[in-house]
Protein backbone atom coordinates (compact mmCIF):
# COMPACT_ATOMS: atom_id res chain seq x y z
CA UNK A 1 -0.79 21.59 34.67
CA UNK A 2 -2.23 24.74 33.73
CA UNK A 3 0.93 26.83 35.13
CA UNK A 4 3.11 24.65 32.93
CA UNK A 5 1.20 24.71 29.73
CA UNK A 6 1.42 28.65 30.37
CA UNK A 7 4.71 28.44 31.08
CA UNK A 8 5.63 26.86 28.12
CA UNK A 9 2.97 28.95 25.60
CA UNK A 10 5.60 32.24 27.01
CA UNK A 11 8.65 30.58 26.09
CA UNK A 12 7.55 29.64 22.50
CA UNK A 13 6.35 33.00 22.01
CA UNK A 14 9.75 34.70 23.32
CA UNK A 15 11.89 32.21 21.72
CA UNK A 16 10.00 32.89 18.41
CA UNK A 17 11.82 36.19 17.47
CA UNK A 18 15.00 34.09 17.64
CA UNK A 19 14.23 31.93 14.59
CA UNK A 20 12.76 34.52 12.46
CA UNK A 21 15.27 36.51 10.14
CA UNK A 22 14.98 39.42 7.79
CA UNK A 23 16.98 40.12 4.27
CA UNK A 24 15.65 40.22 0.54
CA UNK A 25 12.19 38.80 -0.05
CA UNK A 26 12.35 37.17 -3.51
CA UNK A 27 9.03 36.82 -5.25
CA UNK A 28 8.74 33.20 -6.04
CA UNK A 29 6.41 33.24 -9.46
CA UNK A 30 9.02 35.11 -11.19
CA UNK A 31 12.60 35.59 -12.48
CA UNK A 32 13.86 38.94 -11.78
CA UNK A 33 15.71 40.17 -14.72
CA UNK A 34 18.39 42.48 -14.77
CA UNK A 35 17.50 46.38 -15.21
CA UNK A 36 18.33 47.39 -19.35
CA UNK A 37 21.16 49.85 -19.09
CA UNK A 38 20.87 53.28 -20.76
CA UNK A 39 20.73 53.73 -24.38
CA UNK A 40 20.61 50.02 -24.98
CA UNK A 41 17.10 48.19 -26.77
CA UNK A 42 14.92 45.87 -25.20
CA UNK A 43 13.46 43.12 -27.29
CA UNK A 44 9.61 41.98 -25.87
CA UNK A 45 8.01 39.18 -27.33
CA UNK A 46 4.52 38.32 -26.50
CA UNK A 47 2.23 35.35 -27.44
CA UNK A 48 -1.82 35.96 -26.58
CA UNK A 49 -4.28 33.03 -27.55
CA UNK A 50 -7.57 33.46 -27.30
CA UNK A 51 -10.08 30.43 -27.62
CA UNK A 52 -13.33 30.71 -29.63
CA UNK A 53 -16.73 28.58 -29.32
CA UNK A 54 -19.02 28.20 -32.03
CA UNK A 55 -18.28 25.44 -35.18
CA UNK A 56 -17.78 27.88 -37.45
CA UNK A 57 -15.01 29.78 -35.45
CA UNK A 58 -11.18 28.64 -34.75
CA UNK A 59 -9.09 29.53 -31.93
CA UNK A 60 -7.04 32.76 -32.54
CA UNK A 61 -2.98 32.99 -31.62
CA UNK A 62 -1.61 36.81 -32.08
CA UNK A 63 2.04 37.30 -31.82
CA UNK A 64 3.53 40.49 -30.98
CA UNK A 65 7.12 41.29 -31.32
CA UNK A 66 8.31 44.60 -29.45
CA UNK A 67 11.90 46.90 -29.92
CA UNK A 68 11.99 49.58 -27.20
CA UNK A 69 14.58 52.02 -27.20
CA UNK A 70 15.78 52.57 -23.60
CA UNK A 71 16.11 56.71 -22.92
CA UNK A 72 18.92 57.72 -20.01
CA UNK A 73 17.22 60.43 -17.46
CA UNK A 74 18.38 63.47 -17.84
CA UNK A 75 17.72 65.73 -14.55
């Protein structure tokens, strides 16, 4: 019983490279954009809320607008 159960604990561990494959590892919390090309503009918009206590205070939403300028590297 115990030769078999051994037996068959080696052949699940060699067999296990077989299944496993490598290639691109995609993060999957986020989209991955495409890189800005040079001398193009990049527009960034961001929302922040922040959340006050007290009954004399309100809850506070800042938006923020962004235009980069994207540079080519000159070397």
């Amino acid at each position: 019983m115990v030769k078999k159960f051994r037996l068959l604990c080696i052949f699940i561990l060699a067999s296990w490279p077989l299944i496993c494959f490598g290639g691109v590892r995609h993060f999957t919390f986020l989209y991955e954009a495409p890189t800005s090309t040079p001398e193009s503009l990049e527009l960034e918009n961001w929302i922040t809320w922040k959340r006050m206590t007290g009954p004399d205070r309100s809850d506070a939403v800042d938006f923020r607008h962004e235009l980069i300028a994207v540079h080519s590297q000159s070397r």
